[in-house]
N, C-alpha and C. Protein backbone atom coordinates (compact mmCIF):
# COMPACT_ATOMS: atom_id res chain seq x y z
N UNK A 1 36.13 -29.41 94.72
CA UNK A 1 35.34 -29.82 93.58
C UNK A 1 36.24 -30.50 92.57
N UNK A 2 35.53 -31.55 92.28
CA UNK A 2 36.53 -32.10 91.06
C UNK A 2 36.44 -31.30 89.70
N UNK A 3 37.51 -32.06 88.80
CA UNK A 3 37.70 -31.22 87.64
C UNK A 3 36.44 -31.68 86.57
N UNK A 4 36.70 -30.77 85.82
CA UNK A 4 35.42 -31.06 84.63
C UNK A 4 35.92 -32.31 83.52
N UNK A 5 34.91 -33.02 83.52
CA UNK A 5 35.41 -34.15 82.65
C UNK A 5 34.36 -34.10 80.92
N UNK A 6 35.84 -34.84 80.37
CA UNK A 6 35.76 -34.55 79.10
C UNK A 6 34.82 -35.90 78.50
N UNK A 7 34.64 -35.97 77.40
CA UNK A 7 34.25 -37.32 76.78
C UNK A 7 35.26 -38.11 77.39
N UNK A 8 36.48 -38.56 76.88
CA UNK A 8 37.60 -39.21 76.87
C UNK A 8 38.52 -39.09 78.62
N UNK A 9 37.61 -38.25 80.04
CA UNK A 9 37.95 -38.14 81.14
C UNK A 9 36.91 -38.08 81.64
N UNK A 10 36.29 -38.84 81.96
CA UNK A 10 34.93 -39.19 82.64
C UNK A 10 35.16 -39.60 84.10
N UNK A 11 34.54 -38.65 84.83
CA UNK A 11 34.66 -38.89 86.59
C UNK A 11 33.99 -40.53 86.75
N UNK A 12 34.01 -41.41 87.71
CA UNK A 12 33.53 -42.55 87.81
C UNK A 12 31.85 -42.71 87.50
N UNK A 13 30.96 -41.50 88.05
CA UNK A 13 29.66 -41.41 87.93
C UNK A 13 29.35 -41.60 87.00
N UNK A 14 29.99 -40.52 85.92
CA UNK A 14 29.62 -40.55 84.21
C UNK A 14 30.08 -42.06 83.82
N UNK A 15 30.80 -42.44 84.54
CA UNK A 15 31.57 -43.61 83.35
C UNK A 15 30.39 -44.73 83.72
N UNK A 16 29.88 -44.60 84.70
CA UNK A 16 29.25 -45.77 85.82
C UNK A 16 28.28 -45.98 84.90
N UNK A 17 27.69 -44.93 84.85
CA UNK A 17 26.02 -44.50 84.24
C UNK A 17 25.91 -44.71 82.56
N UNK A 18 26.98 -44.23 82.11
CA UNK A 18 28.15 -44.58 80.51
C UNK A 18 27.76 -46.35 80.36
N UNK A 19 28.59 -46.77 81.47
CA UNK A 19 28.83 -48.16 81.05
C UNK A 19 27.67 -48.89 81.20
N UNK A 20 26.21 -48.36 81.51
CA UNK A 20 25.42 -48.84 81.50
C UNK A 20 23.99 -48.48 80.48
N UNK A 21 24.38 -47.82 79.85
CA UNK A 21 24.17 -47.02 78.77
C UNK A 21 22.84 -46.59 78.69
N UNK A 22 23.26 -45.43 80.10
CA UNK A 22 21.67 -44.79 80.35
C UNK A 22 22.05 -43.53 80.14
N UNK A 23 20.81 -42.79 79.96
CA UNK A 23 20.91 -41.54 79.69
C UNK A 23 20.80 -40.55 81.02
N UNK A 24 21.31 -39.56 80.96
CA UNK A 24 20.59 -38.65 82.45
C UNK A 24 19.38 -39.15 82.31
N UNK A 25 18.44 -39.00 81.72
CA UNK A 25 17.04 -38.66 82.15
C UNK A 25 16.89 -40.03 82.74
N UNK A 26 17.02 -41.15 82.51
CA UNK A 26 16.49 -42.05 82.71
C UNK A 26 17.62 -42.55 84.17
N UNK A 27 18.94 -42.03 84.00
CA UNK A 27 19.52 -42.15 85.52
C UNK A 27 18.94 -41.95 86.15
N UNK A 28 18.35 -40.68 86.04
CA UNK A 28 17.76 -39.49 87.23
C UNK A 28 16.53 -40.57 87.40
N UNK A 29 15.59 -40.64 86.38
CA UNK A 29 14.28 -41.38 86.94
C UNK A 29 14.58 -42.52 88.04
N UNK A 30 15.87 -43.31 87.84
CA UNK A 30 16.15 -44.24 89.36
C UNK A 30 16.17 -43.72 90.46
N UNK A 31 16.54 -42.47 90.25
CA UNK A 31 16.68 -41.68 91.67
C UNK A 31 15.25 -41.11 92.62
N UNK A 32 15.55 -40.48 93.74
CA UNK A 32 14.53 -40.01 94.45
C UNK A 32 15.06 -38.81 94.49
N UNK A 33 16.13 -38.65 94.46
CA UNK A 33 16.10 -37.14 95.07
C UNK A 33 17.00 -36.59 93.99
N UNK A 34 18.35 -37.24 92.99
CA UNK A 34 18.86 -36.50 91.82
C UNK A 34 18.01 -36.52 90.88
N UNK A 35 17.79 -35.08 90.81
CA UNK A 35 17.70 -34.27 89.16
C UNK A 35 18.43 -34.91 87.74
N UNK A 36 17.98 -34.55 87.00
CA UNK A 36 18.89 -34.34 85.73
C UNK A 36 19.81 -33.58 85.87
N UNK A 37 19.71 -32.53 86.02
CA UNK A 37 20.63 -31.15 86.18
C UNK A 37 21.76 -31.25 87.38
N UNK A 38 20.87 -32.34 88.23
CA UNK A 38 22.22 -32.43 89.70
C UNK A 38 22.86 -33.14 89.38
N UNK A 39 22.60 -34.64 88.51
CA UNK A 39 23.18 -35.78 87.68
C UNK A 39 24.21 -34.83 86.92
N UNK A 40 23.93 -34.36 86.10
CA UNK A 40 25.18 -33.63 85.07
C UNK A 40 26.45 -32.76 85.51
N UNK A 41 25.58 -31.81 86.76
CA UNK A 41 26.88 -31.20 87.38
C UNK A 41 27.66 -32.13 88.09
N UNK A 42 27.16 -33.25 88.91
CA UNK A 42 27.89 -34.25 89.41
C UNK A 42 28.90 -34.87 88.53
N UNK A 43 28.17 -34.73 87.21
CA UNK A 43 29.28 -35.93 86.36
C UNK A 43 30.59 -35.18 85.99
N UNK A 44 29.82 -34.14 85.77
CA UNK A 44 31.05 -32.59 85.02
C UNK A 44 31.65 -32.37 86.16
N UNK A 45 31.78 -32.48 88.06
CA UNK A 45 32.69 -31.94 88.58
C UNK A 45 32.38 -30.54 89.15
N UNK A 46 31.21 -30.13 88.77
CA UNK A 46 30.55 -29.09 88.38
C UNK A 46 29.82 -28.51 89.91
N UNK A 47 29.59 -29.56 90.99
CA UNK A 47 29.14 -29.76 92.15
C UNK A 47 29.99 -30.70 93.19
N UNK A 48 29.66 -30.43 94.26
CA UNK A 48 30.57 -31.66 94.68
C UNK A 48 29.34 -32.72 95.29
N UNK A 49 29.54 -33.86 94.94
CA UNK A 49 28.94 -34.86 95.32
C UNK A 49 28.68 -35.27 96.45
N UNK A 50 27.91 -35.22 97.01
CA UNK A 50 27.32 -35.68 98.49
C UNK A 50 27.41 -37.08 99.25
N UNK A 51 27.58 -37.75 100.20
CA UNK A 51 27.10 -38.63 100.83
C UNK A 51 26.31 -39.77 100.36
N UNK A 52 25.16 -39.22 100.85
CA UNK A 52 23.97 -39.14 100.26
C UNK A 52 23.51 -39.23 98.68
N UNK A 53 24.40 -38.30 98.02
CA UNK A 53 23.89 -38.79 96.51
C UNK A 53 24.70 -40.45 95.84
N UNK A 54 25.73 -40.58 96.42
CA UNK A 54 26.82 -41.21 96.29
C UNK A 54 25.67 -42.75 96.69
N UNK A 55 25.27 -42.81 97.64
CA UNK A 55 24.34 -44.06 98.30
C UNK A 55 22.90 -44.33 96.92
N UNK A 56 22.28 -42.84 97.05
CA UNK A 56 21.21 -43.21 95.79
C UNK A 56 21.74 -43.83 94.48
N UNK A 57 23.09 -43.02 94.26
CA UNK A 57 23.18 -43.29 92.78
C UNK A 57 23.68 -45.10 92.79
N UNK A 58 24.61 -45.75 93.55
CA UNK A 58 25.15 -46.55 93.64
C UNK A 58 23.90 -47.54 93.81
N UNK A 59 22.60 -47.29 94.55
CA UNK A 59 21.57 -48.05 94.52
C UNK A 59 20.80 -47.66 93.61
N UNK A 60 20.64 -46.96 92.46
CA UNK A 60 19.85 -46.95 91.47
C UNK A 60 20.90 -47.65 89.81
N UNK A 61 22.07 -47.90 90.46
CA UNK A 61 23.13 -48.15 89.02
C UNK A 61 23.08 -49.93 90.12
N UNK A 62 22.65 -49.95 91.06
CA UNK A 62 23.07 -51.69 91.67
C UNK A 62 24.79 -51.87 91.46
N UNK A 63 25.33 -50.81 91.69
CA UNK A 63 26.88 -50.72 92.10
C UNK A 63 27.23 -50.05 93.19
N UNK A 64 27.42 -51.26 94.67
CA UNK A 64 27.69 -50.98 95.69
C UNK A 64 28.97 -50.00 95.90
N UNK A 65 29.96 -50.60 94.47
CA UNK A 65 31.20 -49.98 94.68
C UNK A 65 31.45 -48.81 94.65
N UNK A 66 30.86 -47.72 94.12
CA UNK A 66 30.73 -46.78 93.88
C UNK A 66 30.94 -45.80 95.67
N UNK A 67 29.86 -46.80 96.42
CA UNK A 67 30.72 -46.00 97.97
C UNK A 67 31.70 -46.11 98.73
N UNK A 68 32.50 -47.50 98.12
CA UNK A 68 34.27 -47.51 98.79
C UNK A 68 34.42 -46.91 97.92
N UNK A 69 34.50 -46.43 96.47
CA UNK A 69 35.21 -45.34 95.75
C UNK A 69 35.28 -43.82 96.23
N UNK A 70 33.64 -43.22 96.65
CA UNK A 70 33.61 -42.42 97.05
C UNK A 70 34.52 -41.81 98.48
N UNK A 71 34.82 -43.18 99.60
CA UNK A 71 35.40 -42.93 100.82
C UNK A 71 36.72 -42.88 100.59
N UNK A 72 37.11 -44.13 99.45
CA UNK A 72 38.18 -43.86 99.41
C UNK A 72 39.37 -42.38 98.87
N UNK A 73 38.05 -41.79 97.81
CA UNK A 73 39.12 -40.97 96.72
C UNK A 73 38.43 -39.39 96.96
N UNK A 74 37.43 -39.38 97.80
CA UNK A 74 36.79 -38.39 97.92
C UNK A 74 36.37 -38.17 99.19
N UNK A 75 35.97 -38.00 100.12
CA UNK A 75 35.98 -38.20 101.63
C UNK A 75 36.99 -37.86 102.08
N UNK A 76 37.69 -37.03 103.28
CA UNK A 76 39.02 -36.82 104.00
C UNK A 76 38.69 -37.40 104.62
N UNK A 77 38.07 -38.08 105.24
CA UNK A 77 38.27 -38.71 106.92
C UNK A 77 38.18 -40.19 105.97
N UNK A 78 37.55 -41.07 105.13
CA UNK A 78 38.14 -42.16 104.36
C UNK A 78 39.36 -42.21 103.83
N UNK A 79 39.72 -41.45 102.73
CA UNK A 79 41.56 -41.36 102.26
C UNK A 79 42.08 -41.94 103.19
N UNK A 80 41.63 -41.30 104.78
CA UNK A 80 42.92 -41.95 105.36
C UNK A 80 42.93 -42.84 106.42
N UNK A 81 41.49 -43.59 105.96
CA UNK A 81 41.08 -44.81 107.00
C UNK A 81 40.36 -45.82 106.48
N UNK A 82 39.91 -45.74 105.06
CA UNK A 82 39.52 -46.72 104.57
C UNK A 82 40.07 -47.55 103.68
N UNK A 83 40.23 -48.55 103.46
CA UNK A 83 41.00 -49.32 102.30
C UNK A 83 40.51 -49.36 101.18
N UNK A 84 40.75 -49.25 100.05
CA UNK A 84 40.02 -49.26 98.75
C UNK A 84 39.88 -50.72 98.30
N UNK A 85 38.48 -50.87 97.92
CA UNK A 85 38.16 -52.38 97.40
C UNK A 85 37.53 -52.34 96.41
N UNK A 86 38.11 -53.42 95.61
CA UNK A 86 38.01 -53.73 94.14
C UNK A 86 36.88 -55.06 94.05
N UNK A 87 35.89 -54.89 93.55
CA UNK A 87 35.05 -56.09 93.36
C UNK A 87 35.80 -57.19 92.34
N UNK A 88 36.26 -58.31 93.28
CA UNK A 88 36.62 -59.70 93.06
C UNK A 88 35.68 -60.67 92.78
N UNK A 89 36.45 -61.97 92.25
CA UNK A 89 35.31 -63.20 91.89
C UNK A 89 35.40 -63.55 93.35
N UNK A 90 34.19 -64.48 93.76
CA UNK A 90 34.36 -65.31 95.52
C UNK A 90 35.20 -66.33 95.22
N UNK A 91 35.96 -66.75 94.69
CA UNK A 91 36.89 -67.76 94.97
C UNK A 91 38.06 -66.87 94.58
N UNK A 92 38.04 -65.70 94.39
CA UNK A 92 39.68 -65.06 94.32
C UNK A 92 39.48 -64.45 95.79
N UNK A 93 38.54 -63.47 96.59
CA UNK A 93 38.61 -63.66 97.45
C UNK A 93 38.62 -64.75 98.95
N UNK A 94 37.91 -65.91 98.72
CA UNK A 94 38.32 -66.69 99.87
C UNK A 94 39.43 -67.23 99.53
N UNK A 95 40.29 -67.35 98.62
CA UNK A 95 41.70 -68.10 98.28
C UNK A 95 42.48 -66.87 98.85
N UNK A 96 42.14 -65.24 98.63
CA UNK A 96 43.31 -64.24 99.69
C UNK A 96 43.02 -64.60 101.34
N UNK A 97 41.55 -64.77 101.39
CA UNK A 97 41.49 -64.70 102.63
C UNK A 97 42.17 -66.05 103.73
N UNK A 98 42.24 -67.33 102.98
CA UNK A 98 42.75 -67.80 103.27
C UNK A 98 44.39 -68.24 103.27
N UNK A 99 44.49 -67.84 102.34
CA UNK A 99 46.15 -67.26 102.39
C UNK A 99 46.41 -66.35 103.72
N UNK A 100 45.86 -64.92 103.87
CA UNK A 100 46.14 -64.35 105.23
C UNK A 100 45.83 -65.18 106.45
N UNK A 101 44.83 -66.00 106.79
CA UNK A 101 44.66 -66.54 107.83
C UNK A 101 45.90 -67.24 108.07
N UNK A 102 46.19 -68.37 106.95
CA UNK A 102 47.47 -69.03 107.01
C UNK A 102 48.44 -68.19 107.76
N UNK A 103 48.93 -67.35 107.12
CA UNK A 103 50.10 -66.24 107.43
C UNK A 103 49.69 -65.64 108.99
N UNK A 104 49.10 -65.28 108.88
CA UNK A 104 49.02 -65.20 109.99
C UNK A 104 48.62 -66.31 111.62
N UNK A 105 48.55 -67.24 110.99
CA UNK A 105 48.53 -68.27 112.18
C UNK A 105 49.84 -68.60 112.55
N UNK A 106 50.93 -68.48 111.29
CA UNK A 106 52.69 -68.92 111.76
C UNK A 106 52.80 -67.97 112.77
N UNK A 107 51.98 -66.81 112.66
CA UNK A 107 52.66 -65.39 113.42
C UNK A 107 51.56 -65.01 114.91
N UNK A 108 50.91 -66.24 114.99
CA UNK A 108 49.96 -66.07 116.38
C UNK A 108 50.53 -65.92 117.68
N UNK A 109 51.76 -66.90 117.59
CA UNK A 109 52.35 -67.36 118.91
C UNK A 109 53.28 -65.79 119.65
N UNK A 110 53.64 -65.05 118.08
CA UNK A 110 54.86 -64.09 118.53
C UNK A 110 53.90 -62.79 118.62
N UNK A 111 53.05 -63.07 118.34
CA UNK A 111 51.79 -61.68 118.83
C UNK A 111 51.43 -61.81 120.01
N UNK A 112 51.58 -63.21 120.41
CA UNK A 112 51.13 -63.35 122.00
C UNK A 112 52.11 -62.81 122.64
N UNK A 113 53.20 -63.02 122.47
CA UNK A 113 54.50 -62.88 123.14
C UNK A 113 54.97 -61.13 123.06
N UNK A 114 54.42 -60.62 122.06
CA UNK A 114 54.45 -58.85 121.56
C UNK A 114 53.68 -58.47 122.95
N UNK A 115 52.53 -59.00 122.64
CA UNK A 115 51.56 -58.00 123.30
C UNK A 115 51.21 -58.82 125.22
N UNK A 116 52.14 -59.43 125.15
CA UNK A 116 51.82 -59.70 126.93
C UNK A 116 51.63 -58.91 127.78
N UNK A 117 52.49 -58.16 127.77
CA UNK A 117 52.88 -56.79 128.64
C UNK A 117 51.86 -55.81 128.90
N UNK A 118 51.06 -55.73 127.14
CA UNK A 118 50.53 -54.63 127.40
C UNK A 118 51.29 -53.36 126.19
N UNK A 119 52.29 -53.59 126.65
CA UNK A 119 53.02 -52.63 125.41
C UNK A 119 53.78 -53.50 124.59
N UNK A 120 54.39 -52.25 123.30
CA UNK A 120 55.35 -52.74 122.49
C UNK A 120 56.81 -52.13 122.69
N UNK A 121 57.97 -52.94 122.74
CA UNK A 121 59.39 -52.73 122.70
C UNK A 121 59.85 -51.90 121.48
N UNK A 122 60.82 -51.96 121.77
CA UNK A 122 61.82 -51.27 120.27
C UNK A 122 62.02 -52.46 119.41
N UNK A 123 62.66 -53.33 120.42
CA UNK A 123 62.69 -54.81 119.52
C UNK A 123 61.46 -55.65 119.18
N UNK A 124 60.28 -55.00 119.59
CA UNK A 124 59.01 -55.97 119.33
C UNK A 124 58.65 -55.48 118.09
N UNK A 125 58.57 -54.30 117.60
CA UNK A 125 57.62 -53.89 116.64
C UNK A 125 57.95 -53.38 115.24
N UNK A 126 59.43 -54.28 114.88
CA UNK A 126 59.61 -54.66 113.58
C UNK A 126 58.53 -56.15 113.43
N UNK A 127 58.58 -57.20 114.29
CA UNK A 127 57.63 -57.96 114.21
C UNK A 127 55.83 -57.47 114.20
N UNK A 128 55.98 -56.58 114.96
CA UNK A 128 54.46 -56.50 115.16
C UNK A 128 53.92 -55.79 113.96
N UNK A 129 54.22 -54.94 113.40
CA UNK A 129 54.48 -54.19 112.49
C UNK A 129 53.91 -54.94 111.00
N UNK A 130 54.91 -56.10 110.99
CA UNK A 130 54.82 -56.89 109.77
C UNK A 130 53.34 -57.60 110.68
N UNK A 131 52.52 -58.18 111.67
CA UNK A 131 51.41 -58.88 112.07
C UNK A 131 50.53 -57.99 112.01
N UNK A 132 50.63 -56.87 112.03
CA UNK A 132 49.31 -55.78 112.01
C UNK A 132 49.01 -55.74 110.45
N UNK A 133 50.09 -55.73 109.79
CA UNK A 133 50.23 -55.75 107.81
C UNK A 133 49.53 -56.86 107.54
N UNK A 134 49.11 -58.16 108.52
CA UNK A 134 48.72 -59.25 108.28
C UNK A 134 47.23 -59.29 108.43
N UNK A 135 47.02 -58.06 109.46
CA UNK A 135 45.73 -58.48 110.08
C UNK A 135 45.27 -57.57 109.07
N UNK A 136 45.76 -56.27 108.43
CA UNK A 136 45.09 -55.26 107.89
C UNK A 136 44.48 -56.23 106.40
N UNK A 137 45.41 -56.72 105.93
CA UNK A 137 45.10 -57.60 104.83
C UNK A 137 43.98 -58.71 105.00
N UNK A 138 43.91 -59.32 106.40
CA UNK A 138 42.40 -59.57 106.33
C UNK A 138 41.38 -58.99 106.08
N UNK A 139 41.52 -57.85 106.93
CA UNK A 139 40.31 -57.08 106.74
C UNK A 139 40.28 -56.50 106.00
N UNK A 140 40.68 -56.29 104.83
CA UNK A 140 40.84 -55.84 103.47
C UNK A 140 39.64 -57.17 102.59
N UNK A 141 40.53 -58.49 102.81
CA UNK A 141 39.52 -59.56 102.29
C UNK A 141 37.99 -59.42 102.77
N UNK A 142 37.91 -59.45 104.16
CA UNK A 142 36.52 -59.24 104.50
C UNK A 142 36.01 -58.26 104.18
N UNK A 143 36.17 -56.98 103.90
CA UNK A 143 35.46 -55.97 103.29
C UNK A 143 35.09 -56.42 101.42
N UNK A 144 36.27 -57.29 100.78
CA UNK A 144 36.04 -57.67 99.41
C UNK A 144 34.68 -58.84 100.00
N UNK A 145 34.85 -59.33 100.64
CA UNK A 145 33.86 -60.60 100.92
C UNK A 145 32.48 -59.43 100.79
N UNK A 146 32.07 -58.36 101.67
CA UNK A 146 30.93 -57.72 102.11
C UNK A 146 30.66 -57.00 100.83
N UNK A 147 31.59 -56.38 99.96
CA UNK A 147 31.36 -55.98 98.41
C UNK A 147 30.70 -56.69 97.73
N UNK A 148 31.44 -58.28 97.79
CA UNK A 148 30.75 -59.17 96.44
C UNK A 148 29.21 -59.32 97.11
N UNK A 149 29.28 -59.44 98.23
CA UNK A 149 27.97 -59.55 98.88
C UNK A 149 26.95 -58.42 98.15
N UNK A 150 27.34 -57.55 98.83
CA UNK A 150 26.38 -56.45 98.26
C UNK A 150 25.97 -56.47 96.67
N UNK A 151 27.37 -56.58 96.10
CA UNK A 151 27.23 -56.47 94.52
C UNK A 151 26.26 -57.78 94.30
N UNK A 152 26.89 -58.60 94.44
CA UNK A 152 25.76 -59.84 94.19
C UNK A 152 24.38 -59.84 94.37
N UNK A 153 23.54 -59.07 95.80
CA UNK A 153 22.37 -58.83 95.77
C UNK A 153 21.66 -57.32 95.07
N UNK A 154 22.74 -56.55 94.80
CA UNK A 154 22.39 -55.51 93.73
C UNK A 154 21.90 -56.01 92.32
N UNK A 155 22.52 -57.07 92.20
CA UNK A 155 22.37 -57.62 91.30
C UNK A 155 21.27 -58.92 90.73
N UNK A 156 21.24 -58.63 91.90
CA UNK A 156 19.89 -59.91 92.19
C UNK A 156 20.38 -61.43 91.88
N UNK A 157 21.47 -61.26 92.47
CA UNK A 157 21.76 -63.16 92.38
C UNK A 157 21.78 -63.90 93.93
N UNK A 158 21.45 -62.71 94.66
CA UNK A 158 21.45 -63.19 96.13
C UNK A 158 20.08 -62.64 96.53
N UNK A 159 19.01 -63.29 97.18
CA UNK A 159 17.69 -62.79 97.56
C UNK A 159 18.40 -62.11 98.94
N UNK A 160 18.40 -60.78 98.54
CA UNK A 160 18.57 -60.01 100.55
C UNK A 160 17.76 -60.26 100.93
N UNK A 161 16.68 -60.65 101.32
CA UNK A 161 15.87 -60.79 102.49
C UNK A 161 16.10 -62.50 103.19
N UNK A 162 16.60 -63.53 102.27
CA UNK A 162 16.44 -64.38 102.76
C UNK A 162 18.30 -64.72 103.49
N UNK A 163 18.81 -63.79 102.99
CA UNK A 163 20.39 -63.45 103.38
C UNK A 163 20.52 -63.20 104.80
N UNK A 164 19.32 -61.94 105.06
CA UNK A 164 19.37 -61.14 106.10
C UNK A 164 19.04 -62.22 107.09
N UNK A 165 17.86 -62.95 106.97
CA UNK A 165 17.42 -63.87 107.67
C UNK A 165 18.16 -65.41 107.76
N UNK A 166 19.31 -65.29 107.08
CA UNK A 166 20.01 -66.13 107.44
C UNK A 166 20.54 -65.37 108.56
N UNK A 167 21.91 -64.79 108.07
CA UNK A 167 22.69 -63.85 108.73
C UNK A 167 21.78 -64.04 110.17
N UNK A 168 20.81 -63.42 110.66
CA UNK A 168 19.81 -63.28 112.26
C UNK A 168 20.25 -64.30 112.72
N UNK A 169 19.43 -65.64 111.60
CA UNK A 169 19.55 -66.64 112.56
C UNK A 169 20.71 -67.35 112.80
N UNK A 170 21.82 -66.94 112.53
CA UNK A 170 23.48 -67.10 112.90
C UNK A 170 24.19 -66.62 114.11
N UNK A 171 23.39 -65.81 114.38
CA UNK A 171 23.78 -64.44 115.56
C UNK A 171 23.39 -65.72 117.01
């Protein structure tokens, strides 16, 4: 359970709900299934936060981020498999993402040459090592790419339905 937060130490929930300058009652009314009373112990630390509440609240505040926060800082099996992502502008993310692609295209040829075999050497995987750091950092960008996404249609600057139906007809 987390610790109890003060005015001036506010767990992310309180601050979330804070910075949007709602009250419990009227948090809770976004919700389906948090209370007032489950809202407050959540914020105080007071309960431990669920899954599940973590998804409602983040879709009743239209802050996707709120569930890489949760995997990242709260979750054991996230801590130590998910990357933490920070909602970026889209041109600060496709300018990283294309920076890694770059970087990693100098380093295509010697990944081929790593992984021929099948395995890695003693001498292969100071290189490989630094190309996996390359690839992880993509997929770091593409998860910021799927954030702004989300955030953006939380927000209603992206119609999801006509997204989704792009997206289909891409497949």
């Amino acid at each position: 359970m987390g610790k109890r937060s003060t005015k001036t130490d506010k767990n992310i929930y309180f601050q979330t709900r804070d910075d949007l300058s709602l009250t419990r009652a009227e948090a809770a009314s976004r919700c389906e299934t948090i209370s007032e009373g489950r809202l407050e112990k959540i914020e105080y630390g007071l309960t431990e936060v669920e899954p599940a509440d973590v998804i409602e609240l983040a879709r009743a505040y239209k802050k996707p981020e709120l569930c890489n926060y949760y995997c990242t800082h709260e979750c054991a099996i996230g801590k130590e498999s998910v990357p933490e992502i920070k909602v970026s502008s889209l041109s600060e993310i496709v300018l990283k993402m294309l920076a890694s692609l770059n970087d990693l295209e100098s380093e295509k040829n010697r990944l081929i040459q790593i992984t021929a075999d099948g395995r890695i050497t003693e001498d292969e995987l100071k290189d490989f090592a630094k190309i996996e750091k390359g690839l992880e950092s993509i997929q770091i960008t593409v998860e910021s790419l799927k954030l702004w996404v989300n955030h953006t249609i939380a927000q209603g600057q992206i119609n999801e339905t006509a997204f989704k139906e792009a997206r289909q007809n891409n497949q």
